[in-house]
Protein backbone atom coordinates (compact mmCIF):
# COMPACT_ATOMS: atom_id res chain seq x y z
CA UNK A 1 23.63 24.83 -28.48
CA UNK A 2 21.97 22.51 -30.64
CA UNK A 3 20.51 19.34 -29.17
CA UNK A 4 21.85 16.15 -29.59
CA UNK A 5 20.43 13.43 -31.45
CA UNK A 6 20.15 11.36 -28.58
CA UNK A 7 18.21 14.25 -26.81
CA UNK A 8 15.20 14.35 -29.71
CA UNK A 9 14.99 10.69 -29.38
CA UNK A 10 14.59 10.92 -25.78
CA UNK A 11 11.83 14.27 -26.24
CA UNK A 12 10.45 11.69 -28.86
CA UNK A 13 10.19 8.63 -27.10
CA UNK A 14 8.76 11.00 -24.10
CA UNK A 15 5.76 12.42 -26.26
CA UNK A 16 5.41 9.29 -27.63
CA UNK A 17 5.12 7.74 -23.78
CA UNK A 18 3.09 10.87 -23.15
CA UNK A 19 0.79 10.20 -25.99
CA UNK A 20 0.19 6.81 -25.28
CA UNK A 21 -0.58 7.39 -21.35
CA UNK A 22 -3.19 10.39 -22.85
CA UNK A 23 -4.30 7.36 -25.41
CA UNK A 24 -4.76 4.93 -22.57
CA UNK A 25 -6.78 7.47 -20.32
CA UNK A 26 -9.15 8.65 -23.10
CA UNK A 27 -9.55 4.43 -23.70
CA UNK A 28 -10.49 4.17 -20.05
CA UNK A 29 -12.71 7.20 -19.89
CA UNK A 30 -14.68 5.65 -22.99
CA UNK A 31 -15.01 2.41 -21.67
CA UNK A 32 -16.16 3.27 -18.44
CA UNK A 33 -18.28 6.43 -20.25
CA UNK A 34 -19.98 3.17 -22.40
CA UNK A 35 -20.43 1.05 -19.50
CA UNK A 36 -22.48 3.48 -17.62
CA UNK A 37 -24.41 4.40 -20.72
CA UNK A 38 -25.71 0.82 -21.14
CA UNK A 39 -25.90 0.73 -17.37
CA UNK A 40 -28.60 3.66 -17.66
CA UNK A 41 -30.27 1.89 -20.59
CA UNK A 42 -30.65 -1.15 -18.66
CA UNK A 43 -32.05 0.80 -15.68
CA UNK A 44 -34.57 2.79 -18.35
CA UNK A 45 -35.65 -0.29 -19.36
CA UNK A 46 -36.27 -1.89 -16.41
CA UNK A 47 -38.44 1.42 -15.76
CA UNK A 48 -40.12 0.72 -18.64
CA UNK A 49 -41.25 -2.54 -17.80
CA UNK A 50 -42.23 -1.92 -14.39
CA UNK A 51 -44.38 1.03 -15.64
CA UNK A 52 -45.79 -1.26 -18.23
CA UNK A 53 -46.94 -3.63 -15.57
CA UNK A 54 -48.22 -0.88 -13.78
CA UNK A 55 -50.15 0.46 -16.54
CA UNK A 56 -51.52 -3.17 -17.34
CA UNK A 57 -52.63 -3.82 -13.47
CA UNK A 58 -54.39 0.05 -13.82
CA UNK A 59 -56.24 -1.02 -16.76
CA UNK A 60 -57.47 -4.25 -15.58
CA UNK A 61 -58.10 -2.23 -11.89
CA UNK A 62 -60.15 -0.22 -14.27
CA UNK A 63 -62.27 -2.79 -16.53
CA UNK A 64 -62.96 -4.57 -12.84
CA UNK A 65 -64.38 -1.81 -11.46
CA UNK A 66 -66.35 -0.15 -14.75
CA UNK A 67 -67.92 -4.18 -14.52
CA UNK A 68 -68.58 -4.47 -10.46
CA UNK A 69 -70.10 -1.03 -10.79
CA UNK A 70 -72.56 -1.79 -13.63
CA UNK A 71 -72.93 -5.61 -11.53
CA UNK A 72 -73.97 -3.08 -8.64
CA UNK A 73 -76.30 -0.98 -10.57
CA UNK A 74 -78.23 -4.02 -11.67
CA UNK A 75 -78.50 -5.47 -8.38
CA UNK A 76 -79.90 -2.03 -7.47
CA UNK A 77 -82.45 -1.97 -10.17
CA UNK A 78 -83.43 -6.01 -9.17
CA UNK A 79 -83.97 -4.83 -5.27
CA UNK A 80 -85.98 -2.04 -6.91
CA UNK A 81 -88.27 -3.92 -8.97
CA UNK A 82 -87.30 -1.40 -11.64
CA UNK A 83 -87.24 -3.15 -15.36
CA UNK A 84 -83.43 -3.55 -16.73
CA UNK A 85 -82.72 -0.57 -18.60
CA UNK A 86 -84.93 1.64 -16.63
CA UNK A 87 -82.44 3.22 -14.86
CA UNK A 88 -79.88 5.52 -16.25
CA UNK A 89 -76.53 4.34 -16.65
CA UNK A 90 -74.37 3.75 -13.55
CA UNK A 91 -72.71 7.32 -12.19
CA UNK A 92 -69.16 7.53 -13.08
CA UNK A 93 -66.06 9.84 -12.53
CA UNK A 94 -67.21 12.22 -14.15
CA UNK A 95 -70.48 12.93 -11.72
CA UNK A 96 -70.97 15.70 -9.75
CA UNK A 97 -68.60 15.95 -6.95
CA UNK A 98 -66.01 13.45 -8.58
CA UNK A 99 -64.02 10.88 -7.57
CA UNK A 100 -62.46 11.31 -4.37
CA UNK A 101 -62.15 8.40 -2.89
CA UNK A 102 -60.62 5.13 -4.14
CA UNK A 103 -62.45 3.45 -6.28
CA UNK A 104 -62.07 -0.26 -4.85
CA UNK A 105 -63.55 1.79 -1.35
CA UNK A 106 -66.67 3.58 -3.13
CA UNK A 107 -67.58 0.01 -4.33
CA UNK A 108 -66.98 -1.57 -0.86
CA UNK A 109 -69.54 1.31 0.51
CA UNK A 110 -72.06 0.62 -2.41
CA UNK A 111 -71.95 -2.85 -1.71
CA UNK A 112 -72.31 -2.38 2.23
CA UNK A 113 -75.42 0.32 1.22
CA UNK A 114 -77.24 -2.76 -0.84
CA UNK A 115 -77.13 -5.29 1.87
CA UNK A 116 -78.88 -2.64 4.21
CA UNK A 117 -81.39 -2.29 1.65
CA UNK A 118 -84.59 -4.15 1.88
CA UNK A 119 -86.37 -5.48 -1.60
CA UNK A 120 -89.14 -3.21 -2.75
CA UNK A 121 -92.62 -5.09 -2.55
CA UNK A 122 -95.17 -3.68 -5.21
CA UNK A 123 -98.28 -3.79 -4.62
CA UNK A 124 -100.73 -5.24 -7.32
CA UNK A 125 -103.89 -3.26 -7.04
CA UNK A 126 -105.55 -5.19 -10.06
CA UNK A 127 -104.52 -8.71 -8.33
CA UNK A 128 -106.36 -7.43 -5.15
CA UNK A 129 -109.48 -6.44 -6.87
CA UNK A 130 -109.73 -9.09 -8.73
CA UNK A 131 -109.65 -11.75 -6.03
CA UNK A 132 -111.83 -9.65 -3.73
CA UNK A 133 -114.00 -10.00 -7.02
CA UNK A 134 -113.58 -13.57 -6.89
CA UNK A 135 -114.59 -14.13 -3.59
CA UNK A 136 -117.68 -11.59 -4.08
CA UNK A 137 -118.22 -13.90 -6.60
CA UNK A 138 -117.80 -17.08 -4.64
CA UNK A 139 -119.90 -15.58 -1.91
CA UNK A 140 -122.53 -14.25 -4.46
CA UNK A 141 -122.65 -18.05 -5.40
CA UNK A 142 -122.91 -19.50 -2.23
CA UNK A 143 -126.11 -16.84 -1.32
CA UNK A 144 -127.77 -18.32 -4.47
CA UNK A 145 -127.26 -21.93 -4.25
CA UNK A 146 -128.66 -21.09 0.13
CA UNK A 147 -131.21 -19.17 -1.29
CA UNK A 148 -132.82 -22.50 -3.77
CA UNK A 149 -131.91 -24.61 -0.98
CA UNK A 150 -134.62 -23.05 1.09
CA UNK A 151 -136.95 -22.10 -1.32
């Protein structure tokens, strides 16, 4: 038997109510698919900042100690005596053995090393001789003027 008009308009309105529930949920789904998408965003961003900052503080960390260390090697060339420029540039990284430690410690046990160290004296072999000249000298002077004193 043939159906009714009344019966299509009810299957109608139905899929119609059907479609519009399946409408609704796909709206939902997107909405809630979009806010988590610009939830992650946010969260990448926020990522990105905080490894920005981190990447700034590691490069100052690093210009701070490239600076204390060649601050170190010049105080060690001054308790030397050696001339600036004497010495080789200051060890870094990449010398033997490598960086195993910290850096901010190695510096710390540099610095700890240079206040046991004692300043170098150099001798001055031409000062000496020439006041042991000077008093030869002096002596030789004295002799003399004793010397025409008696005579």
């Amino acid at each position: 038997m043939p159906e009714s008009y009344a019966d299509l308009v009810a299957r109608l309105a139905a899929a119609a109510a059907e479609r519009a529930s399946a409408r609704a949920d796909a709206q939902t789904w997107f909405v809630a698919q979009c806010a988590a998408a610009e939830a992650s965003v946010a969260q990448a961003d926020e990522r990105l900042a905080a490894a920005g900052a981190a990447r700034e503080q590691a490069r100052e960390d690093v210009e701070f100690t490239d600076r204390e260390a060649a601050r170190l090697w010049q105080v060690l060339a001054k308790r030397m005596k050696v001339p600036v420029g004497t010495l080789e540039p200051a060890p870094g990284p990449d010398a033997p053995g490598g960086l195993r430690e910290h850096p901010g410690q190695l510096l710390e046990q540099v610095r700890e090393r240079l206040d046991e160290v004692k300043p170098v004296r150099v001798s001055r072999p031409a000062a000496r001789l020439l006041f042991a000249l000077f008093l030869l000298v002096l002596l030789a002077g004295v002799a003399a003027a004793a010397i025409a004193l008696r005579g």
